[in-house]
PDB file of N, CA and C in Angstrom:
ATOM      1  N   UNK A   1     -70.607  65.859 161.462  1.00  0.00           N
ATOM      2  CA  UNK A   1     -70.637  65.420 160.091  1.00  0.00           C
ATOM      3  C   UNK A   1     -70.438  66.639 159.193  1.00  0.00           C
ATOM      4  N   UNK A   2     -69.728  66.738 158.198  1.00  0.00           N
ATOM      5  CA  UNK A   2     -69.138  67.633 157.385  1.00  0.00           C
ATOM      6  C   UNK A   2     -70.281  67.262 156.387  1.00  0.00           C
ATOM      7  N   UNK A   3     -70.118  68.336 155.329  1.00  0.00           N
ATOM      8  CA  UNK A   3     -70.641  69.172 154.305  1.00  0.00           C
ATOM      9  C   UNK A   3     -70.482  67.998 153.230  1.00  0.00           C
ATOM     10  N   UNK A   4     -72.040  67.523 152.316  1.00  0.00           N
ATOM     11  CA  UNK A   4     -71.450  65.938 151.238  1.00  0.00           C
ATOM     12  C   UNK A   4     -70.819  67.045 150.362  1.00  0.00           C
ATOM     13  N   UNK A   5     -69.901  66.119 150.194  1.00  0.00           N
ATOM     14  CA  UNK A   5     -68.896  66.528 148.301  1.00  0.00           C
ATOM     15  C   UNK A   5     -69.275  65.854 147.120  1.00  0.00           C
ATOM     16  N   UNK A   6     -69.053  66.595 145.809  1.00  0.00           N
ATOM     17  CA  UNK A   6     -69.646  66.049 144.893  1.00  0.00           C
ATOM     18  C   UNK A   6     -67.794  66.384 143.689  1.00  0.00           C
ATOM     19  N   UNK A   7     -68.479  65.866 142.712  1.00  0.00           N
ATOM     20  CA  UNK A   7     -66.953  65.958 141.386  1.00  0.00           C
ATOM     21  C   UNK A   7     -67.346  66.625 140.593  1.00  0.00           C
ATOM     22  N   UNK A   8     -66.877  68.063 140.566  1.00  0.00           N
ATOM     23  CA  UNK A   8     -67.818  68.683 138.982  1.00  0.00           C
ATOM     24  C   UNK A   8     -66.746  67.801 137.734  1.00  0.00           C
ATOM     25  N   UNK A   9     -68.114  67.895 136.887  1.00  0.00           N
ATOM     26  CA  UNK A   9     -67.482  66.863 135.756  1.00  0.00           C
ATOM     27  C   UNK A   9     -67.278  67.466 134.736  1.00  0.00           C
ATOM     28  N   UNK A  10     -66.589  68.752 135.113  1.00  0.00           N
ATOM     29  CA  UNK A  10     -65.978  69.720 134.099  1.00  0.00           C
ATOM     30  C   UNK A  10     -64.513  69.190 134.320  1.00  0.00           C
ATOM     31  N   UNK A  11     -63.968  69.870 135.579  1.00  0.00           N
ATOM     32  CA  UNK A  11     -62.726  70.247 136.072  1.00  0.00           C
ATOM     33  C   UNK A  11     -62.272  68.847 136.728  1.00  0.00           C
ATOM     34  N   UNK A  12     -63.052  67.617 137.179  1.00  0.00           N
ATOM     35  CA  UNK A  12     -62.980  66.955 138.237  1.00  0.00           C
ATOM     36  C   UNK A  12     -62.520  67.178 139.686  1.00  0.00           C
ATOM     37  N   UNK A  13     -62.436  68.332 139.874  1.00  0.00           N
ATOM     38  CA  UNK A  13     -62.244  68.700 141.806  1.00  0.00           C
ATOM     39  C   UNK A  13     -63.480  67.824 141.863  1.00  0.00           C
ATOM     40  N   UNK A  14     -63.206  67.967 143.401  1.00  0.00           N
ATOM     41  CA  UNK A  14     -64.185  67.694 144.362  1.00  0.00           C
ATOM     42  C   UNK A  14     -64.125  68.647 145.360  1.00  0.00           C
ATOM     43  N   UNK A  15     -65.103  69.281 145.873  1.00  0.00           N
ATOM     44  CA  UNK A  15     -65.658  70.016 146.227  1.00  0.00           C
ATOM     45  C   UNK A  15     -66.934  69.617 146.724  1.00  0.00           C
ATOM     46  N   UNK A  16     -66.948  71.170 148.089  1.00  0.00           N
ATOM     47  CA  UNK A  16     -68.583  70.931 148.744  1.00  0.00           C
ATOM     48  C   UNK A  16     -69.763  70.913 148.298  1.00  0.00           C
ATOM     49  N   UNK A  17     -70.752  70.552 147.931  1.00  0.00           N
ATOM     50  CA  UNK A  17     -71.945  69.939 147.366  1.00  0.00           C
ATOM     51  C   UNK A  17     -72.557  71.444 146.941  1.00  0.00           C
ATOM     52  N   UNK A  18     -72.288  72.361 148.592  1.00  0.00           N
ATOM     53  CA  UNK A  18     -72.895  74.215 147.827  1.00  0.00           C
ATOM     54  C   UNK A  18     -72.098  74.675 146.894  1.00  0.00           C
ATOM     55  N   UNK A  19     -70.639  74.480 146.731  1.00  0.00           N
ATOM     56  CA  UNK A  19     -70.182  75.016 146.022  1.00  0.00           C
ATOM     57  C   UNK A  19     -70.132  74.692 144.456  1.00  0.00           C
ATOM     58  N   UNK A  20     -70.703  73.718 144.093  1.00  0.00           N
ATOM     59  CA  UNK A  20     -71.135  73.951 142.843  1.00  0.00           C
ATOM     60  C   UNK A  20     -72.814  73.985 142.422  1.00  0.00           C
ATOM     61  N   UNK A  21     -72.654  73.887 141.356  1.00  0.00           N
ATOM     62  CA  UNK A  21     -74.390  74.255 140.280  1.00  0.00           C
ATOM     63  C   UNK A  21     -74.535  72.820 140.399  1.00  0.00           C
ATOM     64  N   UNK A  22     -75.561  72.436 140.824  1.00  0.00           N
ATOM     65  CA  UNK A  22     -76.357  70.846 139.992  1.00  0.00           C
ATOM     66  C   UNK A  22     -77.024  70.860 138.896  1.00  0.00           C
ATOM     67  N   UNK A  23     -77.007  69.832 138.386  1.00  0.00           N
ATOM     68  CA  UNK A  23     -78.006  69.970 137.174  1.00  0.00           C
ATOM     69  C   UNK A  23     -78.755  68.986 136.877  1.00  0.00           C
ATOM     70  N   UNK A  24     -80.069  68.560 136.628  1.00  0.00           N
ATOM     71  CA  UNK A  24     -80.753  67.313 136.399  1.00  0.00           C
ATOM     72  C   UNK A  24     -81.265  67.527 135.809  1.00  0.00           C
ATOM     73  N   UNK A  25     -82.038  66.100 135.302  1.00  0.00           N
ATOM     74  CA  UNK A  25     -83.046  65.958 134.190  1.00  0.00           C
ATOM     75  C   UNK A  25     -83.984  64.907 134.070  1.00  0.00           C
ATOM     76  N   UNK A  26     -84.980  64.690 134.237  1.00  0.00           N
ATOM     77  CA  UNK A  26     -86.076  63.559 134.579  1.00  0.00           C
ATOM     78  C   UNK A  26     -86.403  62.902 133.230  1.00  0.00           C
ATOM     79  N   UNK A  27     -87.411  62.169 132.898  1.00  0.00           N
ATOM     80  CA  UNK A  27     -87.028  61.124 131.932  1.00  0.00           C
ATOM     81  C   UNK A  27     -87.905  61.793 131.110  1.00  0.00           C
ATOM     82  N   UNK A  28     -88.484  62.867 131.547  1.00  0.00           N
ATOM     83  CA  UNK A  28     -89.691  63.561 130.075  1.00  0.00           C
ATOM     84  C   UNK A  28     -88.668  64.916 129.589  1.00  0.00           C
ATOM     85  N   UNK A  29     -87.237  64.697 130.238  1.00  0.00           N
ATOM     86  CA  UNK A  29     -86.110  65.743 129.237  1.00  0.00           C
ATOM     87  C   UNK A  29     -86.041  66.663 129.976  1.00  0.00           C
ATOM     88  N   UNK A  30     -86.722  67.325 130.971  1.00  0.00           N
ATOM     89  CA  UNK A  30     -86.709  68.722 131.939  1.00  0.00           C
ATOM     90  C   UNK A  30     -85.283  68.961 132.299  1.00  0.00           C
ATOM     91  N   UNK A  31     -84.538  70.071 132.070  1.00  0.00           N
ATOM     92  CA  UNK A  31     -83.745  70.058 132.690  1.00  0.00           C
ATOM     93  C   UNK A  31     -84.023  71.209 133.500  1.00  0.00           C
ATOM     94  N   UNK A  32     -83.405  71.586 134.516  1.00  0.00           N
ATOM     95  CA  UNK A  32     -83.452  71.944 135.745  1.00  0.00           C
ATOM     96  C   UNK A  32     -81.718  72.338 136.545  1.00  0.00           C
ATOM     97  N   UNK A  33     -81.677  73.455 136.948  1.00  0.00           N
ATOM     98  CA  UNK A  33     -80.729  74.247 137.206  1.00  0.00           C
ATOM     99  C   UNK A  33     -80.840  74.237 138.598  1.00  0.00           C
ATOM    100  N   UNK A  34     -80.139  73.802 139.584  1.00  0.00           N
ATOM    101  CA  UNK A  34     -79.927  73.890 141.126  1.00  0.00           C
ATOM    102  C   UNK A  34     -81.192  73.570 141.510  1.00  0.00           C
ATOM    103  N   UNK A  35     -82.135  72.570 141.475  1.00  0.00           N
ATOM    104  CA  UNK A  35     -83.402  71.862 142.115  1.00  0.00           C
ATOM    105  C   UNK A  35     -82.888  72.273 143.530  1.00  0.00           C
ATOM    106  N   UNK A  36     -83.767  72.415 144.187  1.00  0.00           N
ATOM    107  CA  UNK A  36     -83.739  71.692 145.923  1.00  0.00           C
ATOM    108  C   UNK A  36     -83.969  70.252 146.330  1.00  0.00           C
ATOM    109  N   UNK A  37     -84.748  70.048 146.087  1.00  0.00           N
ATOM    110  CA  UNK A  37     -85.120  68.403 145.596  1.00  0.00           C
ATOM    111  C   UNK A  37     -85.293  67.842 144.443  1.00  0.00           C
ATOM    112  N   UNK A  38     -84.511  66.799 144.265  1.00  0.00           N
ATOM    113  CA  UNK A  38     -84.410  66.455 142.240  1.00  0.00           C
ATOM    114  C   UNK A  38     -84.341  64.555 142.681  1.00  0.00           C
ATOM    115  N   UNK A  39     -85.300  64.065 141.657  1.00  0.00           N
ATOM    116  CA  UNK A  39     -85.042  62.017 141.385  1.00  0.00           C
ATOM    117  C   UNK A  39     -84.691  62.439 139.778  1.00  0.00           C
ATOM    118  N   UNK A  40     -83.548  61.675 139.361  1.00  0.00           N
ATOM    119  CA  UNK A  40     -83.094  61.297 138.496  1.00  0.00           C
ATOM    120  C   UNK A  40     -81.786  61.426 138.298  1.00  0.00           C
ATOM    121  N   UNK A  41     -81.639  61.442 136.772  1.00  0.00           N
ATOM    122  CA  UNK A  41     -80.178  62.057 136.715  1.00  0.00           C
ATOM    123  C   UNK A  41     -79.463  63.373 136.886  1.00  0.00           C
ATOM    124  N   UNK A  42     -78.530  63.424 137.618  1.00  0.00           N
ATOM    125  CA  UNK A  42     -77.619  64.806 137.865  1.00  0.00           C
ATOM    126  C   UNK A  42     -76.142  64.567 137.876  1.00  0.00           C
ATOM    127  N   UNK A  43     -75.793  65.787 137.312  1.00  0.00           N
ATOM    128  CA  UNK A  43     -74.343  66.248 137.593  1.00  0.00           C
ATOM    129  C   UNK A  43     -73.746  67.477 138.076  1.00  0.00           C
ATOM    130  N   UNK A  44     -73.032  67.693 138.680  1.00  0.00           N
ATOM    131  CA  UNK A  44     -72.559  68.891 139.180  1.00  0.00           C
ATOM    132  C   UNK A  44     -71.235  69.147 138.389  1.00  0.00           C
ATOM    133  N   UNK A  45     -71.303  70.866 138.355  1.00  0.00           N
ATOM    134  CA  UNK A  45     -70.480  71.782 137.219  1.00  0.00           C
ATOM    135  C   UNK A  45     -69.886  72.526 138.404  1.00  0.00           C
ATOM    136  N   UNK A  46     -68.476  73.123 138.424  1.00  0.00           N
ATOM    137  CA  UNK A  46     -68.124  74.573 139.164  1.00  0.00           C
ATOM    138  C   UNK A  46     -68.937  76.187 138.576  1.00  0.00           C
ATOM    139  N   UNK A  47     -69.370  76.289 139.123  1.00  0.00           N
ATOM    140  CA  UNK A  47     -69.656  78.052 138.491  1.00  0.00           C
ATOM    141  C   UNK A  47     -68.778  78.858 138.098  1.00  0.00           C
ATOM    142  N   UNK A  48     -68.665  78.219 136.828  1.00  0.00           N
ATOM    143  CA  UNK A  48     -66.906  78.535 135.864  1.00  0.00           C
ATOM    144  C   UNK A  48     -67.834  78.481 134.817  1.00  0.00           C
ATOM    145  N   UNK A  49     -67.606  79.384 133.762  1.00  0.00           N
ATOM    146  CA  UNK A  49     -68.122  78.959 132.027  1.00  0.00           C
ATOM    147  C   UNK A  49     -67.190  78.166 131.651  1.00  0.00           C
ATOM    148  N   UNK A  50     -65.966  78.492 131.990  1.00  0.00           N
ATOM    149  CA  UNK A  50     -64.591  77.120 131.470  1.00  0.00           C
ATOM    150  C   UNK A  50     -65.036  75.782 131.780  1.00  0.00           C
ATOM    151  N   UNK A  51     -65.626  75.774 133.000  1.00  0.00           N
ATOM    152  CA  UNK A  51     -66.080  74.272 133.866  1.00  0.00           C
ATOM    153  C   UNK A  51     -66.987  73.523 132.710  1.00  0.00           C
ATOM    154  N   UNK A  52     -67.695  74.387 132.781  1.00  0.00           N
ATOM    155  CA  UNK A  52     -69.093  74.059 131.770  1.00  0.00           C
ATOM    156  C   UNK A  52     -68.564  73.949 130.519  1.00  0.00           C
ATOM    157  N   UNK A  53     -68.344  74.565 129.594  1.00  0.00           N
ATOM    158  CA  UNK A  53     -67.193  74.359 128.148  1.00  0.00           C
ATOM    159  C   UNK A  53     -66.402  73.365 128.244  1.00  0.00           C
ATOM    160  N   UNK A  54     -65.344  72.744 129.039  1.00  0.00           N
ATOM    161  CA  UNK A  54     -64.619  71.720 129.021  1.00  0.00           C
ATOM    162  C   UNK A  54     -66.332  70.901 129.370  1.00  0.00           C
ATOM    163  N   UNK A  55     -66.656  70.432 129.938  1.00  0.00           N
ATOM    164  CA  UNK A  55     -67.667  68.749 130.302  1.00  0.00           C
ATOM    165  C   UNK A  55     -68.441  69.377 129.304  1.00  0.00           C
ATOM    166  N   UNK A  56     -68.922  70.363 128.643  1.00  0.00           N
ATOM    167  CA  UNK A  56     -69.739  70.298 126.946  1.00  0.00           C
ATOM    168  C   UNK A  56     -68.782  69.331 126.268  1.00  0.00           C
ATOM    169  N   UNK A  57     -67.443  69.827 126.034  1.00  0.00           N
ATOM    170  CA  UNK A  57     -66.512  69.640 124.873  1.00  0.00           C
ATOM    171  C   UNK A  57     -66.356  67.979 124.707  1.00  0.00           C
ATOM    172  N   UNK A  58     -65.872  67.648 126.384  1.00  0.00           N
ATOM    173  CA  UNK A  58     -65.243  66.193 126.699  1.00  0.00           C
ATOM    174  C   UNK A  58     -66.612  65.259 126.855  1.00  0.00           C
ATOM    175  N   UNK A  59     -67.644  65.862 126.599  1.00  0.00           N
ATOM    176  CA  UNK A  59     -68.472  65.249 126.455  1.00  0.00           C
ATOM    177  C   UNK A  59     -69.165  64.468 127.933  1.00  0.00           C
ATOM    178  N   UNK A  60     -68.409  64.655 128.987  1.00  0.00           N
ATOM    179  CA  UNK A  60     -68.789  64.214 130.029  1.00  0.00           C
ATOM    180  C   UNK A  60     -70.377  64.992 130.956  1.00  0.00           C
ATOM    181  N   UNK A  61     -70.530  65.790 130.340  1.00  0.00           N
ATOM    182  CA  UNK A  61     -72.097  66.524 131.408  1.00  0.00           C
ATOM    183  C   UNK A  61     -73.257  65.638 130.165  1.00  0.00           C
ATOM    184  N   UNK A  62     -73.075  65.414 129.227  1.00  0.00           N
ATOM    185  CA  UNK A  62     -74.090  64.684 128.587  1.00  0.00           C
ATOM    186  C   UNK A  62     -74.218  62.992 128.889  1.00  0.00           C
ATOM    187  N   UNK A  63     -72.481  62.638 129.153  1.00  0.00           N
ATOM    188  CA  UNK A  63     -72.798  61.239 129.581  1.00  0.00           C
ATOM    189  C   UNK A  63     -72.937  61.138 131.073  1.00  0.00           C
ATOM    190  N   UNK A  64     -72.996  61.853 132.043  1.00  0.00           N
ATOM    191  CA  UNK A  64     -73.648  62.115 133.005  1.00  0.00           C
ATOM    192  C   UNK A  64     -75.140  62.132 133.519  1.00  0.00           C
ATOM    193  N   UNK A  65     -75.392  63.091 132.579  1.00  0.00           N
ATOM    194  CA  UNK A  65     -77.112  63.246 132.310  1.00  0.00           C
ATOM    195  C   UNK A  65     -77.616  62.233 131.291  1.00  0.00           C
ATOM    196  N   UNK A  66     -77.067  61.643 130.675  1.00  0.00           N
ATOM    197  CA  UNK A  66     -77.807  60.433 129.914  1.00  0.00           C
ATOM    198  C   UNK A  66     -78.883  61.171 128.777  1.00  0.00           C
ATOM    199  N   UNK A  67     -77.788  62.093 128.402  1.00  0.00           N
ATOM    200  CA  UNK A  67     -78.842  63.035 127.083  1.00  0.00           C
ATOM    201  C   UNK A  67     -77.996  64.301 126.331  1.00  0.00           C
ATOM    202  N   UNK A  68     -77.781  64.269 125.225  1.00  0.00           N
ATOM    203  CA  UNK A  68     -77.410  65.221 124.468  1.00  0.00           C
ATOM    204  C   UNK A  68     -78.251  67.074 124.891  1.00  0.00           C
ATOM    205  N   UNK A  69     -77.199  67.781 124.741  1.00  0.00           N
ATOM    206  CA  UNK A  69     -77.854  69.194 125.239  1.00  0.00           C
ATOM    207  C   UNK A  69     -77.378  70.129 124.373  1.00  0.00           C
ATOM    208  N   UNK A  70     -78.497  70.802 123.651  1.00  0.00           N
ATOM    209  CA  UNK A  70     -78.018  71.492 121.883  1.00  0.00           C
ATOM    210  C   UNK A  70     -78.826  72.903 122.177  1.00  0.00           C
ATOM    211  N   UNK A  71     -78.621  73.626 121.052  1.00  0.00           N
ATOM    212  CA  UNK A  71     -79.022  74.606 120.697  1.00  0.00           C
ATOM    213  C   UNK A  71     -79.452  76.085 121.393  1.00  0.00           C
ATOM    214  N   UNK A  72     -80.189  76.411 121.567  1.00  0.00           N
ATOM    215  CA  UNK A  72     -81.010  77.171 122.514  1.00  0.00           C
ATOM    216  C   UNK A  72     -81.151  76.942 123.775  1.00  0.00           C
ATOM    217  N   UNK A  73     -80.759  75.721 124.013  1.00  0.00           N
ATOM    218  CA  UNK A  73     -80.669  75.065 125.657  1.00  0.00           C
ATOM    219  C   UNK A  73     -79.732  75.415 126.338  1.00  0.00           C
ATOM    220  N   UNK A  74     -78.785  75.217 125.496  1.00  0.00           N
ATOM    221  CA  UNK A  74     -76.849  75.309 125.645  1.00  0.00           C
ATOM    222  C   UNK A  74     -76.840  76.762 125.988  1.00  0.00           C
ATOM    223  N   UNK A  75     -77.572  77.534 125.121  1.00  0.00           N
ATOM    224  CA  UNK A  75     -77.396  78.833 125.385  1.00  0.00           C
ATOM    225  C   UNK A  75     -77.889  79.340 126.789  1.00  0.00           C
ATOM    226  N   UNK A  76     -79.176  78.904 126.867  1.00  0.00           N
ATOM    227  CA  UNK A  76     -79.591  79.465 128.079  1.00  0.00           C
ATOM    228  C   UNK A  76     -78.914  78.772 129.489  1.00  0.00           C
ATOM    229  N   UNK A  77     -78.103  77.563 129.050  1.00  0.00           N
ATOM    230  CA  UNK A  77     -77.143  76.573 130.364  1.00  0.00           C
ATOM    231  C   UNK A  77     -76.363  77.825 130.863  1.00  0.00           C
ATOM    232  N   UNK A  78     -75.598  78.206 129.936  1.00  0.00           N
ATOM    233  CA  UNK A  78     -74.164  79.001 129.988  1.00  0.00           C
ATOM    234  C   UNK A  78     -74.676  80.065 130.345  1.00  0.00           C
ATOM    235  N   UNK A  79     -76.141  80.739 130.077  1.00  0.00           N
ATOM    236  CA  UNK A  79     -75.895  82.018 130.963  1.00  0.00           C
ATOM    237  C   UNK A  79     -76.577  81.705 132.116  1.00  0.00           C
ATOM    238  N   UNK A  80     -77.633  80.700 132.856  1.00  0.00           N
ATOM    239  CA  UNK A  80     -77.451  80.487 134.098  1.00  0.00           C
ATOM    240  C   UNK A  80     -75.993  80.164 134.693  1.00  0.00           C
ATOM    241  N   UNK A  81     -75.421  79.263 134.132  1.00  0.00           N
ATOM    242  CA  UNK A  81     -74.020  79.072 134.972  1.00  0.00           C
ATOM    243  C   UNK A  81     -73.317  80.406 135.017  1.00  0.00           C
ATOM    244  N   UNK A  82     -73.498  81.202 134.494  1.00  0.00           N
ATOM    245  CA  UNK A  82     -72.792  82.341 134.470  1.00  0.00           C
ATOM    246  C   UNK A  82     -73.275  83.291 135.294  1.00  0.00           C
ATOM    247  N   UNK A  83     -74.798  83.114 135.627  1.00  0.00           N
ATOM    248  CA  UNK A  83     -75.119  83.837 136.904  1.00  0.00           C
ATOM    249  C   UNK A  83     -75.069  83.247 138.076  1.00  0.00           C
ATOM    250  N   UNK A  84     -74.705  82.013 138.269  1.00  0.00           N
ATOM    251  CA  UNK A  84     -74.603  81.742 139.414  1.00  0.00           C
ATOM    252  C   UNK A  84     -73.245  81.621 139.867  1.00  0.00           C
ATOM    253  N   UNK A  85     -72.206  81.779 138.387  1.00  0.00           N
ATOM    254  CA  UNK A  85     -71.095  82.363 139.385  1.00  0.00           C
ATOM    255  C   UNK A  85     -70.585  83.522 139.277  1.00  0.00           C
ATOM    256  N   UNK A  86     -71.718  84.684 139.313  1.00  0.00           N
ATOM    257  CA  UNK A  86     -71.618  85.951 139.954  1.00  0.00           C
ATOM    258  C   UNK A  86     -72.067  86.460 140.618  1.00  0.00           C
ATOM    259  N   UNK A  87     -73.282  85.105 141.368  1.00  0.00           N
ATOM    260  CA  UNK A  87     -74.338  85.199 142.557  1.00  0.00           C
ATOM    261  C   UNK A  87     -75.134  85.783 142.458  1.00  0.00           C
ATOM    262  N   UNK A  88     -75.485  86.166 141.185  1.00  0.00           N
ATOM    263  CA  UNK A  88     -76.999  87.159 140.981  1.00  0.00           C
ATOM    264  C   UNK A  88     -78.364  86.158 141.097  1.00  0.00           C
ATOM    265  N   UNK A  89     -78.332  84.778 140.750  1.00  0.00           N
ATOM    266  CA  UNK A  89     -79.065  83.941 140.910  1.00  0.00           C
ATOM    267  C   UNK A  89     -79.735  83.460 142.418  1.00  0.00           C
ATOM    268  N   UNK A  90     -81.005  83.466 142.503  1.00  0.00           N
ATOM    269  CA  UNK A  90     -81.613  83.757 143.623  1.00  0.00           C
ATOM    270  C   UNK A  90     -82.004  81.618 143.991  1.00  0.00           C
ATOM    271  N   UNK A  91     -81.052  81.805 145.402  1.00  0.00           N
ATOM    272  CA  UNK A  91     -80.827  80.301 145.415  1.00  0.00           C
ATOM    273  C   UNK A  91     -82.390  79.819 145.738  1.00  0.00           C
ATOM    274  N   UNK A  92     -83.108  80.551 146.157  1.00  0.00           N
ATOM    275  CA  UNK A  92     -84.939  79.959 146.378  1.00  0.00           C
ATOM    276  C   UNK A  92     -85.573  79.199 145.714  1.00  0.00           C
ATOM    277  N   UNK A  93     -85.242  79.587 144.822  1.00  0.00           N
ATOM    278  CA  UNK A  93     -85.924  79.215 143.236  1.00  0.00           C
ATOM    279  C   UNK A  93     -85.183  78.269 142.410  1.00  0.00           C
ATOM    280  N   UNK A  94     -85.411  77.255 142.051  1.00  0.00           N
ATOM    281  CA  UNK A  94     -84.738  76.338 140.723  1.00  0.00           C
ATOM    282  C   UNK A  94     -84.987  77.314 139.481  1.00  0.00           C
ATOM    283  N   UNK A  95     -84.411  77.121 138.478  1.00  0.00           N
ATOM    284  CA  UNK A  95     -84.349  77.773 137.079  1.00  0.00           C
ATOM    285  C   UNK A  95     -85.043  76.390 136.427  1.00  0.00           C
ATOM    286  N   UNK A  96     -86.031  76.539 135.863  1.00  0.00           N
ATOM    287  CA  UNK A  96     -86.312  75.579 134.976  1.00  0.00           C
ATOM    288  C   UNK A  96     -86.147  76.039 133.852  1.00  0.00           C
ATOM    289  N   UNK A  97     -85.653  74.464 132.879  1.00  0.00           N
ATOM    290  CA  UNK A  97     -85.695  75.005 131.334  1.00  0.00           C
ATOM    291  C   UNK A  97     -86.342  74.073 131.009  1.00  0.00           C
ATOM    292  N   UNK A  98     -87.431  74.078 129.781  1.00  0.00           N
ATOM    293  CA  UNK A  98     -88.298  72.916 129.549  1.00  0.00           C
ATOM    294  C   UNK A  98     -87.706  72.620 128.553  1.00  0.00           C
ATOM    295  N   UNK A  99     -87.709  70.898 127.912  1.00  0.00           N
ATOM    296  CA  UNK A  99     -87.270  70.712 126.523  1.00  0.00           C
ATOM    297  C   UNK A  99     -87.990  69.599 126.350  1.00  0.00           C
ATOM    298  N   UNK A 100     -88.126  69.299 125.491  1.00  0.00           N
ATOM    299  CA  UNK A 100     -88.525  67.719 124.950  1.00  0.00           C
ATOM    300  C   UNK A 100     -87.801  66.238 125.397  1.00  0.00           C
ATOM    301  N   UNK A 101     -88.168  65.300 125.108  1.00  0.00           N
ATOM    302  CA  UNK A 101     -86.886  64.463 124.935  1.00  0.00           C
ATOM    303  C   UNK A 101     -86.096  64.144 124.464  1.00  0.00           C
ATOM    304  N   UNK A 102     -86.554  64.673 123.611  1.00  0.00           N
ATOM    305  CA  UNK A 102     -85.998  64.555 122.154  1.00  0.00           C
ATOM    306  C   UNK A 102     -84.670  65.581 122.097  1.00  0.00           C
ATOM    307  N   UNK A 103     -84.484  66.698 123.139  1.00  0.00           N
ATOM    308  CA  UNK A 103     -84.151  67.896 123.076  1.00  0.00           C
ATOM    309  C   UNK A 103     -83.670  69.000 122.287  1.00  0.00           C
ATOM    310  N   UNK A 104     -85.532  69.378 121.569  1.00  0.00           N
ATOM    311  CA  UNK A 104     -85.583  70.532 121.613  1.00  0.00           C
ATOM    312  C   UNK A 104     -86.283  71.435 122.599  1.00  0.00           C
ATOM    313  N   UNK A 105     -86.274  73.023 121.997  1.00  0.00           N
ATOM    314  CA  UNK A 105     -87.331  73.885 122.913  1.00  0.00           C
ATOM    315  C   UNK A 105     -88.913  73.431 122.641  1.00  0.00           C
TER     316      UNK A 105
END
């Protein structure tokens, strides 16, 4: 049995499930950067800032996640995605970002 594939919903490839970033978010707004184990909504991005910028723009990583993603959040999205595609990001660990539901900080 081969490796599951997922669609980053930046670029739409498909690709192996490691090779991109996941991203989720549970219903009290958490979002969460490469979980190991995640229930709810997720989408997967390429570890591209382009990847991530196009599905901001086209609006598709928000209708994915079933939630608008602004301000200070956005900021800190783009520079995790940006470390994880220069592999400085330590895959052990999820990155949590906390927000409201509302989403703010």
């Amino acid at each position: 049995m081969g490796e599951p594939v997922r669609t980053c919903v930046g670029c739409r490839q498909v690709k192996g499930q490691q090779a991109l970033v996941r991203l989720a978010v549970d219903a009290a707004g958490s979002l969460q950067v490469n979980p190991r184990r995640w229930y709810g909504r997720t989408a997967y991005v390429c570890p591209s800032p382009g990847c991530l910028s196009r599905a901001l723009r086209k609006g598709t990583l928000a209708r994915a996640l079933r939630r608008e993603l602004g301000g200070p959040e956005l900021a800190r999205l783009r520079h995790l995605v940006a470390e994880a595609a220069s592999g400085c990001q330590d895959e052990t660990r999820p990155l949590i970002l906390r927000v409201s539901a509302a989403g703010g900080l």
